[in-house]
N, C-alpha and C. Protein backbone atom coordinates (compact mmCIF):
# COMPACT_ATOMS: atom_id res chain seq x y z
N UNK A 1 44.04 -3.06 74.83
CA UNK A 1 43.57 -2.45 73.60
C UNK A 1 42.97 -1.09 73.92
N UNK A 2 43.25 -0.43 73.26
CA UNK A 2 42.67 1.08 73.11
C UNK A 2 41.09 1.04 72.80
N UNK A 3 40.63 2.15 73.31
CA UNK A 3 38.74 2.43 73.26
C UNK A 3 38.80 3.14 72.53
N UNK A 4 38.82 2.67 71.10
CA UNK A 4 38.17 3.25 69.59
C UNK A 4 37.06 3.27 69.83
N UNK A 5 36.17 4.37 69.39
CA UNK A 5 34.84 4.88 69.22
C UNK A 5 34.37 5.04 67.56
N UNK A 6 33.70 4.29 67.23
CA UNK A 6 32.96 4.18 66.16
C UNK A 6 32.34 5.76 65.71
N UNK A 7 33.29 6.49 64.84
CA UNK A 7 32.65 7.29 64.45
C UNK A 7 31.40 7.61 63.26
N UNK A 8 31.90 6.74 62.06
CA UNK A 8 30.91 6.84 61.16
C UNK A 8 31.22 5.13 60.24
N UNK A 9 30.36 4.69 59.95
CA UNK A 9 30.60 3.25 59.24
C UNK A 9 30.23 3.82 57.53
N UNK A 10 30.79 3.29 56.47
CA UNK A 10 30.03 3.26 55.18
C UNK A 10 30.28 2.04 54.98
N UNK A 11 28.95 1.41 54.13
CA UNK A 11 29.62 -0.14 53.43
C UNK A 11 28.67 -0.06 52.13
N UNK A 12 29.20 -0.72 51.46
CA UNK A 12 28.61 -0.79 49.78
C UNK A 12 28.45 -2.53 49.31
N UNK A 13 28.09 -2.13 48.40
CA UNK A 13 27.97 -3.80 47.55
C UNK A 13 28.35 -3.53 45.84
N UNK A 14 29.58 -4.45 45.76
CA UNK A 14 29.84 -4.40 44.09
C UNK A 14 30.61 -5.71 43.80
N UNK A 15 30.66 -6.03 42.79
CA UNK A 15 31.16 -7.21 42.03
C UNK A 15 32.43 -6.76 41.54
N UNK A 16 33.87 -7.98 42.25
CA UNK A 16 34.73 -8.13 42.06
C UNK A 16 35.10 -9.38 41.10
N UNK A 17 35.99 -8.94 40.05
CA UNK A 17 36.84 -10.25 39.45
C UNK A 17 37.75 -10.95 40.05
N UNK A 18 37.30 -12.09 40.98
CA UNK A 18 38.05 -12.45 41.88
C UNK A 18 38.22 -12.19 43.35
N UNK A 19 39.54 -11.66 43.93
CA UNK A 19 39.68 -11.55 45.15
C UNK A 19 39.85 -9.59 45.34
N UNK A 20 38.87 -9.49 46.17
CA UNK A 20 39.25 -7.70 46.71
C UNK A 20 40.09 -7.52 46.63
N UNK A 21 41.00 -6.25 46.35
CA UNK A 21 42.11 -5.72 46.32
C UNK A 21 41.93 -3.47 47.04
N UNK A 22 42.23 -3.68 47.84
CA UNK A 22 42.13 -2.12 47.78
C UNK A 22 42.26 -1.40 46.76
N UNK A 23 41.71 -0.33 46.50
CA UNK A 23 41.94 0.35 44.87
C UNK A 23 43.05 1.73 45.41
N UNK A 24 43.36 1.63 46.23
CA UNK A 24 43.84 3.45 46.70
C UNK A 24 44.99 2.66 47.64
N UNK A 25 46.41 3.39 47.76
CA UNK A 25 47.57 2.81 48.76
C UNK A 25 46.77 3.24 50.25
N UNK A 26 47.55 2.36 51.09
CA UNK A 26 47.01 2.54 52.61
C UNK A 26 47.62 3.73 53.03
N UNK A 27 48.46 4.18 52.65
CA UNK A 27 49.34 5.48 53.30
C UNK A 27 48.23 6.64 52.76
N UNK A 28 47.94 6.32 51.43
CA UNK A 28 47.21 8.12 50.95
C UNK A 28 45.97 7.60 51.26
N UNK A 29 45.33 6.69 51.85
CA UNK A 29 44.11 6.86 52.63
C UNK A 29 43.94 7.26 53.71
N UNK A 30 44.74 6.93 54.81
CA UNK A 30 45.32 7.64 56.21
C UNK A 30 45.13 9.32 55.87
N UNK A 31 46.22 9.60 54.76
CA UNK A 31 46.36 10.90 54.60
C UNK A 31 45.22 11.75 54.71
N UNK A 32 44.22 10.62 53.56
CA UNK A 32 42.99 11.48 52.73
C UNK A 32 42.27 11.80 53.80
N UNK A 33 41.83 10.85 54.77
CA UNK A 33 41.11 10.39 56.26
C UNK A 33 41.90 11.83 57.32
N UNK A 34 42.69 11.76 57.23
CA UNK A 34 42.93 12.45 58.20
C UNK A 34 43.56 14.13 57.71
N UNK A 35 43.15 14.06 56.83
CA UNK A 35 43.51 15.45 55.84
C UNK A 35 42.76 16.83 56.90
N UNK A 36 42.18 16.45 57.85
CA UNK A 36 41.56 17.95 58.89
C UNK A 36 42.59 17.97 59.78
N UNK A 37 43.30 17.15 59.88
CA UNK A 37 44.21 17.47 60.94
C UNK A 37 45.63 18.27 61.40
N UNK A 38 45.96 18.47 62.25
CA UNK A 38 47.40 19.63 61.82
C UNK A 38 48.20 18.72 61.68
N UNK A 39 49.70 19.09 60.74
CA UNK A 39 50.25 18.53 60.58
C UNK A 39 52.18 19.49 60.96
N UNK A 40 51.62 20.92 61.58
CA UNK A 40 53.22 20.90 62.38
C UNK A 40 52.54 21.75 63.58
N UNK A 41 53.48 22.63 64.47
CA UNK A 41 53.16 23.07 65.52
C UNK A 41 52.64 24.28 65.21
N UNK A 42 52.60 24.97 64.45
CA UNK A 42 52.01 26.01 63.82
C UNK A 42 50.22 26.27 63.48
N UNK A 43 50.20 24.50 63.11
CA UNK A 43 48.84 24.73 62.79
C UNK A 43 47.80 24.14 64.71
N UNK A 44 48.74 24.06 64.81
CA UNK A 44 48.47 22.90 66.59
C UNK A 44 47.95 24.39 67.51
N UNK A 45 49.09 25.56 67.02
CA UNK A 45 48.91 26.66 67.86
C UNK A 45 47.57 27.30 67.85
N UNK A 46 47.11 27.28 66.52
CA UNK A 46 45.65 27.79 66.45
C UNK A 46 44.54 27.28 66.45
N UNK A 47 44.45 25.77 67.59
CA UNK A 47 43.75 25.32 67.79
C UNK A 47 43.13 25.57 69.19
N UNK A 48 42.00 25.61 69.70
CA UNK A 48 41.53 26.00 70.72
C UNK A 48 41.71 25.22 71.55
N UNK A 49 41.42 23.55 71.20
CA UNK A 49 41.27 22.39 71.84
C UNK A 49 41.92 21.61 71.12
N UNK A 50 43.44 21.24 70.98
CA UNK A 50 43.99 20.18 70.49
C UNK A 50 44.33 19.09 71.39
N UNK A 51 43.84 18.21 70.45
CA UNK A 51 43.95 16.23 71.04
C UNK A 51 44.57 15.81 69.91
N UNK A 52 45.40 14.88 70.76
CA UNK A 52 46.21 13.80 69.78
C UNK A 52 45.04 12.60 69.86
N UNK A 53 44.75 12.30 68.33
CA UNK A 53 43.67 11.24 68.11
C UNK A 53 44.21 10.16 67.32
N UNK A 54 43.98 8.92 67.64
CA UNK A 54 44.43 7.74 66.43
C UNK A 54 43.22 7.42 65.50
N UNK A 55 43.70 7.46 64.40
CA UNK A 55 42.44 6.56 63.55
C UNK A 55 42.88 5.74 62.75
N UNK A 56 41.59 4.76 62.89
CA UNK A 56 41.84 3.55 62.57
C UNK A 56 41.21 2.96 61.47
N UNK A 57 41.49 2.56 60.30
CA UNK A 57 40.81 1.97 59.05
C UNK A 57 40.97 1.12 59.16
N UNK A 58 39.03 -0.17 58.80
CA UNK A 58 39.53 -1.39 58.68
C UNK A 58 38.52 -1.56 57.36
N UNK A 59 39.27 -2.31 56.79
CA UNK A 59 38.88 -3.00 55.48
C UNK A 59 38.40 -4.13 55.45
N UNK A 60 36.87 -4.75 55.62
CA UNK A 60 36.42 -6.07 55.89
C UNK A 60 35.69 -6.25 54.49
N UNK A 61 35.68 -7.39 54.08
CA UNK A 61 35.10 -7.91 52.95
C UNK A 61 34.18 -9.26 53.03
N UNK A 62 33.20 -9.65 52.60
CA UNK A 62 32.40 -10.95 52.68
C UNK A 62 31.75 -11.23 51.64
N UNK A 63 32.23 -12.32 51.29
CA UNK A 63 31.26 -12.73 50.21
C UNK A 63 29.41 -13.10 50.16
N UNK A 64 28.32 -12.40 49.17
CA UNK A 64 27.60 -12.52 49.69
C UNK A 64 26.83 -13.47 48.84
């Protein structure tokens, strides 16, 4: 397994009808999440320090 580093956590509390459902597709959250990043070689060139980074969304839920 890869050494993901915990960059920032948010968690909330709200009342669902039923069972959680994500409200937003998983693809345009990736996007939204990773919207600082370059996306051809053009924008890669004018970076001082480019790293290829993975990120990772997890969606945990508990009833309380």
């Amino acid at each position: 397994m890869a050494d993901f580093k915990i960059v920032d956590v948010l968690e909330q509390e709200a009342t669902f009808d039923g069972q959680y459902k994500p409200a937003i597709d998983g693809f345009l959250l990736m996007k939204i999440v990773n919207h600082m990043g370059a996306w051809d070689e053009d924008e890669i060139s004018e970076m001082e320090n480019p790293r290829r980074i993975v990120t990772r969304v997890i969606i945990e839920t508990k009833e309380l």
